[in-house]
N, C-alpha and C. Protein backbone atom coordinates (compact mmCIF):
# COMPACT_ATOMS: atom_id res chain seq x y z
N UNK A 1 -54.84 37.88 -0.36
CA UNK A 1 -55.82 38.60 0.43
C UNK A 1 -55.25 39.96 0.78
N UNK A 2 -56.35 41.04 1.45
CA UNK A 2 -55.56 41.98 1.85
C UNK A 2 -55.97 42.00 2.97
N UNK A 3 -55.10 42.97 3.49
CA UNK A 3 -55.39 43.21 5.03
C UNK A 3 -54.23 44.88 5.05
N UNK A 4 -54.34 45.61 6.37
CA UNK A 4 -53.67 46.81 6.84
C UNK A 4 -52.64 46.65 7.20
N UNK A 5 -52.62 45.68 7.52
CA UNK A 5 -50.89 45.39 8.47
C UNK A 5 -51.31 44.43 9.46
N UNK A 6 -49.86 44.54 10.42
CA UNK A 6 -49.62 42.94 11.43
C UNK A 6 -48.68 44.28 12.22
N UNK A 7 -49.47 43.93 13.79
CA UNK A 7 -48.40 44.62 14.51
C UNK A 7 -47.71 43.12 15.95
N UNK A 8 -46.48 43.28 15.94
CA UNK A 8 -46.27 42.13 16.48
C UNK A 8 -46.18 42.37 18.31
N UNK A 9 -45.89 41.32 18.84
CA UNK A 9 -46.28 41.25 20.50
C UNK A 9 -46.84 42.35 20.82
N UNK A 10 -47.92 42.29 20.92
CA UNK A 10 -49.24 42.32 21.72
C UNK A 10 -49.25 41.63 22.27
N UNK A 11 -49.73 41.92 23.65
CA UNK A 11 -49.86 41.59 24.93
C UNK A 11 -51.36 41.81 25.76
N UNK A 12 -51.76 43.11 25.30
CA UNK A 12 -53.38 43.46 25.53
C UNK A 12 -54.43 43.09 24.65
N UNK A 13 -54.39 42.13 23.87
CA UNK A 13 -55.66 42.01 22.97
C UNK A 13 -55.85 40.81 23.11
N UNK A 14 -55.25 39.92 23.68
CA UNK A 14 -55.70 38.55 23.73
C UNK A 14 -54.53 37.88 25.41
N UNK A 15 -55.22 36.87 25.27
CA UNK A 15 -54.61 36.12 26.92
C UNK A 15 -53.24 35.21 26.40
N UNK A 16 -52.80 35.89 25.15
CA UNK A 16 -51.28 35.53 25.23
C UNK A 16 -50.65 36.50 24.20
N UNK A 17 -49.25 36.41 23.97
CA UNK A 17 -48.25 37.48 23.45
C UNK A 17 -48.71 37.25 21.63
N UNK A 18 -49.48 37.73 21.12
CA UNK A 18 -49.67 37.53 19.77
C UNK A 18 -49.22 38.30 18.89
N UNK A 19 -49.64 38.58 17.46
CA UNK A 19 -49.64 39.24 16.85
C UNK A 19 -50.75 39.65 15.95
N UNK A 20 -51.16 40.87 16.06
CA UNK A 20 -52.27 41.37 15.42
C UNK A 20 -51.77 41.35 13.74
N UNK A 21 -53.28 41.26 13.43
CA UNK A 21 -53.11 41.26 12.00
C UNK A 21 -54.19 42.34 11.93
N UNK A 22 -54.29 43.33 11.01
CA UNK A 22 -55.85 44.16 10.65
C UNK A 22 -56.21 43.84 9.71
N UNK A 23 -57.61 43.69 9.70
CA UNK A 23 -58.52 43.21 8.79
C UNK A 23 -58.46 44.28 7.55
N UNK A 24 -58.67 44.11 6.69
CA UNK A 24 -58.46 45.46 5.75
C UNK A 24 -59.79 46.36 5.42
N UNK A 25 -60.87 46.18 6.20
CA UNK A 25 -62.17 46.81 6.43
C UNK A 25 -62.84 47.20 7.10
N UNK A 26 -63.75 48.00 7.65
CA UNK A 26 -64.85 48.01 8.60
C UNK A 26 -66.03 48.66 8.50
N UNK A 27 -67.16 47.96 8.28
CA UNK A 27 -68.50 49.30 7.86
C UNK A 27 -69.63 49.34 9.25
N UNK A 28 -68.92 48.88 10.18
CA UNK A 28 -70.36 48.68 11.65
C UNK A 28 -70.27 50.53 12.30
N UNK A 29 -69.24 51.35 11.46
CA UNK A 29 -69.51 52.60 12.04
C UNK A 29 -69.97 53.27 13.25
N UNK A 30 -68.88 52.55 14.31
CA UNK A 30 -69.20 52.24 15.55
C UNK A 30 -68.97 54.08 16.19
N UNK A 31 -69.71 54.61 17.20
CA UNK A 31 -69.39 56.31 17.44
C UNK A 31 -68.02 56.70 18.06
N UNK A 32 -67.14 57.53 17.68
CA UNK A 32 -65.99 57.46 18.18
C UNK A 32 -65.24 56.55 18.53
N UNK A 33 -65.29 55.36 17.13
CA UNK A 33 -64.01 54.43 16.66
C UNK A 33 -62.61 54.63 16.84
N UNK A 34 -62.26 53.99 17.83
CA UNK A 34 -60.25 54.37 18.01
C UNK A 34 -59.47 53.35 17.02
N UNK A 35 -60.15 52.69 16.37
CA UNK A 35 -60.04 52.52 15.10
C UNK A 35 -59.69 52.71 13.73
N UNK A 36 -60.28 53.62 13.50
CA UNK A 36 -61.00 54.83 12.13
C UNK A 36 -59.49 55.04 11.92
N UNK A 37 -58.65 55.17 11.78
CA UNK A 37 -57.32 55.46 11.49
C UNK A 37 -56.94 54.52 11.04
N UNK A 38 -57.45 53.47 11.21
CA UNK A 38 -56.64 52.18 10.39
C UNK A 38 -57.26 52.09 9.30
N UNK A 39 -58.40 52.82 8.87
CA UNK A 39 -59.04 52.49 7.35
C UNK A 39 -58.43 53.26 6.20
N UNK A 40 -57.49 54.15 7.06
CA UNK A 40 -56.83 55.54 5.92
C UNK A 40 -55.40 54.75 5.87
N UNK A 41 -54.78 53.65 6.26
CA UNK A 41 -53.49 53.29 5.73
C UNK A 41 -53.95 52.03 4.62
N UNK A 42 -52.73 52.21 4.06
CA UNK A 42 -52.91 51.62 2.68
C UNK A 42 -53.04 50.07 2.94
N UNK A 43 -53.43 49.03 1.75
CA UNK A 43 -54.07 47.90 1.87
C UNK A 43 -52.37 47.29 0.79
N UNK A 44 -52.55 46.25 2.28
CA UNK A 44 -51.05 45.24 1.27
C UNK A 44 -51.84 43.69 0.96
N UNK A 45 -51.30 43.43 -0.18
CA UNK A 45 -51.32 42.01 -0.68
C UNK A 45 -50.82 40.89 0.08
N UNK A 46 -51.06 39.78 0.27
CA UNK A 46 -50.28 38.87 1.06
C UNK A 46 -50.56 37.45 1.24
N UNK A 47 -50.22 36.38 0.88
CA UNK A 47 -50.78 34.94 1.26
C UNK A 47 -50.64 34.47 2.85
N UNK A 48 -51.62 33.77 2.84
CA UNK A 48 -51.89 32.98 3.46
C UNK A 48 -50.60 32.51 4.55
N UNK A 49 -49.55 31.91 3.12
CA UNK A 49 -48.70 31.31 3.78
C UNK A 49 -47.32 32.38 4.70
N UNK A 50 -47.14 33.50 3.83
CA UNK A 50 -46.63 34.52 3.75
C UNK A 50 -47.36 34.93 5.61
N UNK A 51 -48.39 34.96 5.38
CA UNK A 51 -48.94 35.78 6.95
C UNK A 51 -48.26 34.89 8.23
N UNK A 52 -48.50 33.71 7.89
CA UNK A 52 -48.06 32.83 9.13
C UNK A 52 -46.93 33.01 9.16
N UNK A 53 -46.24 32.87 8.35
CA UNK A 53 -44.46 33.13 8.28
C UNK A 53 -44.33 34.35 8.82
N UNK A 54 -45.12 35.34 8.89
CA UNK A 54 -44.56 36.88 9.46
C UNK A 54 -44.77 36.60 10.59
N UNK A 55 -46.03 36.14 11.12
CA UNK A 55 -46.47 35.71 12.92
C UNK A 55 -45.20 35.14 12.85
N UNK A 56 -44.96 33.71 12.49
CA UNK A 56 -44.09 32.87 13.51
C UNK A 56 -42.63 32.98 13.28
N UNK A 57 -42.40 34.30 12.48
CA UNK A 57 -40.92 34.53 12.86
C UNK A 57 -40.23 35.63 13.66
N UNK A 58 -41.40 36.07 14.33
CA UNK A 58 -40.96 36.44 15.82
C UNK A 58 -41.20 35.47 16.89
N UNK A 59 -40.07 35.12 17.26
CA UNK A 59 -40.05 34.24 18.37
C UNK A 59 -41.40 34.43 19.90
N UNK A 60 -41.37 35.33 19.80
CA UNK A 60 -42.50 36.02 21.43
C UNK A 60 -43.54 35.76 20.94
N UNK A 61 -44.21 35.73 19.39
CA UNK A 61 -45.92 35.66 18.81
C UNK A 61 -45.82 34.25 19.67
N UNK A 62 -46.93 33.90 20.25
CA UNK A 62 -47.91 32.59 20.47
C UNK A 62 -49.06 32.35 19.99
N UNK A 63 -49.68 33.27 19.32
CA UNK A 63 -50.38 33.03 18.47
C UNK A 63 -50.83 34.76 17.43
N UNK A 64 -52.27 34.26 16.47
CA UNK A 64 -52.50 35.81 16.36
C UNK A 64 -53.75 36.12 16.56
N UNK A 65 -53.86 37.44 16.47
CA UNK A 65 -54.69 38.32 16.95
C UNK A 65 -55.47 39.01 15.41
N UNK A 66 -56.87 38.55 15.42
CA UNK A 66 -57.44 39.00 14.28
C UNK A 66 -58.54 40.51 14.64
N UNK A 67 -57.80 41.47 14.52
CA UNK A 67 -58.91 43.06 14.92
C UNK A 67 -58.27 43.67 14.32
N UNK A 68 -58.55 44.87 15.01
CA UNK A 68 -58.16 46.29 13.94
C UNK A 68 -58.88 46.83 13.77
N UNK A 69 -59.66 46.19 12.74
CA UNK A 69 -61.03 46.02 11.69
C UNK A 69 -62.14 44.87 11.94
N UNK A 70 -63.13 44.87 11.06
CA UNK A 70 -63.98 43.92 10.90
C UNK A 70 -63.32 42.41 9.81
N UNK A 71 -62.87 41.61 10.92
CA UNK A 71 -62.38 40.52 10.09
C UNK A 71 -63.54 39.47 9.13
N UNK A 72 -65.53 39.85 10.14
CA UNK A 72 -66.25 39.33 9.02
C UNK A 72 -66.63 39.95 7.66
N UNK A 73 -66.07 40.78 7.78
CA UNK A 73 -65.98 41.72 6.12
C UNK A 73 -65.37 41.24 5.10
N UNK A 74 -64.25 40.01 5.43
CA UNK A 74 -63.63 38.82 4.50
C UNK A 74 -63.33 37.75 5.19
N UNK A 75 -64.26 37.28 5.51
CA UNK A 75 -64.84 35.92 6.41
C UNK A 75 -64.29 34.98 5.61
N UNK A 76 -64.41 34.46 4.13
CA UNK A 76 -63.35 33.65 3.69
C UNK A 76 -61.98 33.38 4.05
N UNK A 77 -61.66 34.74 3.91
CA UNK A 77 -59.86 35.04 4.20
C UNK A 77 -59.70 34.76 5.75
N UNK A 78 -60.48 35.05 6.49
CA UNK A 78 -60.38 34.65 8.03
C UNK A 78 -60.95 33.23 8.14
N UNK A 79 -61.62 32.83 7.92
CA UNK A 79 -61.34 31.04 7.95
C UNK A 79 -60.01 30.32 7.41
N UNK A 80 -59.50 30.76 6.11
CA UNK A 80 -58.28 30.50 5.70
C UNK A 80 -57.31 30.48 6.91
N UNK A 81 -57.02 31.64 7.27
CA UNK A 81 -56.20 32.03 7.71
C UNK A 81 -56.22 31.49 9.54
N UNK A 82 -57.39 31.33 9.72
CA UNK A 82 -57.66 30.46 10.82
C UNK A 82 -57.06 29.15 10.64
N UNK A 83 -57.26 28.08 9.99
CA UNK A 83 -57.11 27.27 9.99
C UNK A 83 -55.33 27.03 9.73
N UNK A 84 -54.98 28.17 8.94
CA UNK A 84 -53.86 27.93 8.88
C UNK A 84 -53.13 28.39 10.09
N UNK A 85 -53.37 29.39 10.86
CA UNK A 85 -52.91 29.53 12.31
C UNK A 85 -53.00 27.93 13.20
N UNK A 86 -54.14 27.43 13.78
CA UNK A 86 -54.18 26.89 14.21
C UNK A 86 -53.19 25.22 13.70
N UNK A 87 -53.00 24.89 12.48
CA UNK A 87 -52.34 23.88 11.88
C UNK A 87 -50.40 24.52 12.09
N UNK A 88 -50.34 25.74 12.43
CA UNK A 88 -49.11 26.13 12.16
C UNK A 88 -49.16 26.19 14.35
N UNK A 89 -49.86 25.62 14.98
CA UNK A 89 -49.87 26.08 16.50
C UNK A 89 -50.00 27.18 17.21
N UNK A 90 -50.62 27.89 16.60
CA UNK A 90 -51.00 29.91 17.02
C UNK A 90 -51.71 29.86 17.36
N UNK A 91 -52.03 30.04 19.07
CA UNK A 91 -53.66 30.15 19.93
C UNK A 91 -53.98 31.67 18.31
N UNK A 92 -55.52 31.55 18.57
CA UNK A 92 -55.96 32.16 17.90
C UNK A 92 -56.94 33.24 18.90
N UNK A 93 -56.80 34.67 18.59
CA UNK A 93 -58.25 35.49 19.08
C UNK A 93 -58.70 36.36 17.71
N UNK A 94 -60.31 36.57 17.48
CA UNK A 94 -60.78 36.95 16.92
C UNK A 94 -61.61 38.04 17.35
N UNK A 95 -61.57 39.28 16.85
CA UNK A 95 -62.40 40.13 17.08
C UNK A 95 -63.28 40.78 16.33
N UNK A 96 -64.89 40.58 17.05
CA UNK A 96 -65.95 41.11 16.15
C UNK A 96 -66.76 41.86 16.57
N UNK A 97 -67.05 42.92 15.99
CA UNK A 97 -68.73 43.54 16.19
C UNK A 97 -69.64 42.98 16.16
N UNK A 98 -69.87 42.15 15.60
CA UNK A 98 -71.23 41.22 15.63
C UNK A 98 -71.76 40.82 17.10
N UNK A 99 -72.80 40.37 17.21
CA UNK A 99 -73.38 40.13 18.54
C UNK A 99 -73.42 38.78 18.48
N UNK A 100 -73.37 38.40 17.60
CA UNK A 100 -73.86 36.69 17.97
C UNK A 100 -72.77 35.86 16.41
N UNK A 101 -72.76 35.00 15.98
CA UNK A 101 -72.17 34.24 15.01
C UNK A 101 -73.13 33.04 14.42
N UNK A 102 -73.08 32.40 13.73
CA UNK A 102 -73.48 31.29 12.76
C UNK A 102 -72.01 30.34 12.44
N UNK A 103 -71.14 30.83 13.21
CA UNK A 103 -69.88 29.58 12.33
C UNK A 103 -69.53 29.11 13.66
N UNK A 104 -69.81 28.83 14.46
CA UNK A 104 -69.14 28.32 15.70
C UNK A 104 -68.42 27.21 15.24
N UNK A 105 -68.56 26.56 14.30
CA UNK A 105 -67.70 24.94 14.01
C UNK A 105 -66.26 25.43 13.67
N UNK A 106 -66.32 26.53 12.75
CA UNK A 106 -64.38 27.12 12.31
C UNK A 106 -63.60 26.85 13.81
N UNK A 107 -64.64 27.71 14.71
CA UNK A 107 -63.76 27.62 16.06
C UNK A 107 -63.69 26.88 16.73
N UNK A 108 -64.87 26.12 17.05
CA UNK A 108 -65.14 24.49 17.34
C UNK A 108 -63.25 23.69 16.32
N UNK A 109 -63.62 23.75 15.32
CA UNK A 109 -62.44 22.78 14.35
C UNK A 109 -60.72 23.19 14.92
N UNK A 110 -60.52 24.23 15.13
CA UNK A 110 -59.61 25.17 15.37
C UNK A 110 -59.39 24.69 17.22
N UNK A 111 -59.95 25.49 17.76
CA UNK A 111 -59.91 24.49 19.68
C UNK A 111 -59.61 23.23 19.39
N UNK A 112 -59.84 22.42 18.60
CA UNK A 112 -59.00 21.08 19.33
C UNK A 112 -57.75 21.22 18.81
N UNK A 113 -56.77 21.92 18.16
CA UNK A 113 -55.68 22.26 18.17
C UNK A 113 -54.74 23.13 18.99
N UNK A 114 -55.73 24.46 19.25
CA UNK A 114 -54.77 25.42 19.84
C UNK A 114 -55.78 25.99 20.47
N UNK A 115 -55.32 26.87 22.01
CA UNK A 115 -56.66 27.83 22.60
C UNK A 115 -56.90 28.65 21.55
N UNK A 116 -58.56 28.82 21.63
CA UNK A 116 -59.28 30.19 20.39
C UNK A 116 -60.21 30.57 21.48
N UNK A 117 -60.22 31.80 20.73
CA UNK A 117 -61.35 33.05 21.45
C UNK A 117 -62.51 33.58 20.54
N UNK A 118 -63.05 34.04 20.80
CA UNK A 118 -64.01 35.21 20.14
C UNK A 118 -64.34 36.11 21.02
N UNK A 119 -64.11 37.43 20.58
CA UNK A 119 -64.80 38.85 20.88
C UNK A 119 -65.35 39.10 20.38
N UNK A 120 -67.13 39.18 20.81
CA UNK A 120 -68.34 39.70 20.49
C UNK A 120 -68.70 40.85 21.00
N UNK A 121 -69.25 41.73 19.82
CA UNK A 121 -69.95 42.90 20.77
C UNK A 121 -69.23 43.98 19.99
N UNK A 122 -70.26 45.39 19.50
CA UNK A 122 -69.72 46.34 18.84
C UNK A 122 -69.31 47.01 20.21
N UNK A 123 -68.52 48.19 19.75
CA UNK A 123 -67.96 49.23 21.03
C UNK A 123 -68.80 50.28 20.83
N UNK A 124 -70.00 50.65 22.04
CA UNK A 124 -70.38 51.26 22.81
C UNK A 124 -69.78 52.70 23.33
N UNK A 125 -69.93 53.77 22.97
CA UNK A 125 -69.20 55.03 23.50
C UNK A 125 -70.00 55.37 24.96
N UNK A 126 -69.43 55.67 25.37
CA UNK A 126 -69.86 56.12 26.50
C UNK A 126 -70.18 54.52 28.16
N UNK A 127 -69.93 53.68 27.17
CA UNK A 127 -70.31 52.39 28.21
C UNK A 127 -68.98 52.14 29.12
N UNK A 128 -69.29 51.88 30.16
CA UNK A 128 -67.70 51.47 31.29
C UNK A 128 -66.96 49.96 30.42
N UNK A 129 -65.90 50.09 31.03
CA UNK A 129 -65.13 48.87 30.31
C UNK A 129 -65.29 47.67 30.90
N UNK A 130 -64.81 46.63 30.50
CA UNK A 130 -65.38 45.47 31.56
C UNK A 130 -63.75 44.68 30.89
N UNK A 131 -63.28 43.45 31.91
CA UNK A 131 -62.16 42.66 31.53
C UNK A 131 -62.92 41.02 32.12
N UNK A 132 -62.21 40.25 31.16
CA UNK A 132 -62.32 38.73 30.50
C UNK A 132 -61.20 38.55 30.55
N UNK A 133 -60.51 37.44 30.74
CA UNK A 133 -59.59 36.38 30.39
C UNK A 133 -58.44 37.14 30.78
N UNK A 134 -58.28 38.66 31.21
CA UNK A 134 -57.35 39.44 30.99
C UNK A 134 -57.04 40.32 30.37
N UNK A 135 -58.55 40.37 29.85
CA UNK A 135 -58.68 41.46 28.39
C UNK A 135 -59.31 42.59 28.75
N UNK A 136 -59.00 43.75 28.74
CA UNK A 136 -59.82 45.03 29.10
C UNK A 136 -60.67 45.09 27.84
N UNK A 137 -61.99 45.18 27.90
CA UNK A 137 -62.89 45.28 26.83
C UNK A 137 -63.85 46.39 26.76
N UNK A 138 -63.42 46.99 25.31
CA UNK A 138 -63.86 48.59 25.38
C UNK A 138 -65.20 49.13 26.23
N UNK A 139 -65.74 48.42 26.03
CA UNK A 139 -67.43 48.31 26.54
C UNK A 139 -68.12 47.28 27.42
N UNK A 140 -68.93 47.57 27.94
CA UNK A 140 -69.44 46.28 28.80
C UNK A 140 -70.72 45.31 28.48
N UNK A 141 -70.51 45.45 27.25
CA UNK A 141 -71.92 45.02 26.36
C UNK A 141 -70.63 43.60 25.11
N UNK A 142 -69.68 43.64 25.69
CA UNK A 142 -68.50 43.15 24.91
C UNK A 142 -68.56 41.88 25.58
N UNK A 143 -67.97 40.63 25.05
CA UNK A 143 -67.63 39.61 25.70
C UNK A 143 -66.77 38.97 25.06
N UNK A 144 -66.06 38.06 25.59
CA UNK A 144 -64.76 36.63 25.20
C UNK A 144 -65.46 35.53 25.37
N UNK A 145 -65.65 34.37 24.12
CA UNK A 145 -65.96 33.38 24.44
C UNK A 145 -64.41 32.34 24.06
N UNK A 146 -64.53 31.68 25.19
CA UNK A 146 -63.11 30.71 24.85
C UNK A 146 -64.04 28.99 24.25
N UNK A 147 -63.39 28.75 23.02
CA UNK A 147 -64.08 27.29 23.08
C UNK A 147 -63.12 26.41 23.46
């Protein structure tokens, strides 16, 4: 699969010390994206198994962190990679533009292993920020669902 990169402990994107992974896409062309900089670095190759091994060999990851980008832009590769988080013990957070979902069961399947999240909601320019779980969230049209 590809993806942009993995930046490790993070602390602000989810309600524990994770590690972000970036999705290697995004087309929701949200207005003044703090984003948009991650679509101009280059796209690396990488398995599955390979990704978890980068999370869990920093000792501080507790789980990872799927943003950056639009992770439903390779919704395959993010179920994969879900499932393999959660089987390897990595609370999981996911972040999306989308407003609503159709897969609630991935995360449904995933929660009875490890805490999971979802962040719904494109980012809004000009909207006040609002915080969840501990999460400052760009916009207030944004939400965290924990299952």
């Amino acid at each position: 699969m590809k993806i942009k990169g993995f930046e490790h402990e993070r602390s602000q994107d989810a309600p524990f010390m994770g590690c972000l992974v970036i999705a290697n896409d995004c087309r929701n062309n949200c207005r003044n994206c703090f984003n948009q900089h991650l679509k101009n670095k280059p796209s690396i190759d990488i398995s599955v198994e390979d990704l978890i091994a980068e999370v869990k060999s920093n000792p501080f990851n507790q789980g990872v962190i799927f943003g950056g980008l639009e992770w439903y832009n390779q919704k395959d590769d993010l179920y994969k990679l879900m499932r393999a988080a959660a089987d390897a013990g990595l609370k999981i957070m996911v972040y999306t533009g989308k407003t609503t979902i159709d897969d609630k069961m991935i995360f449904e399947e995933c929660a009875k292993k490890v805490d999971t999240y979802l962040k719904l909601g494109p980012y809004i320019d000009n909207l006040p920020s609002t915080v969840m779980y501990g999460i400052t969230l760009a916009s207030n049209n944004q939400s965290i669902i924990k299952f």
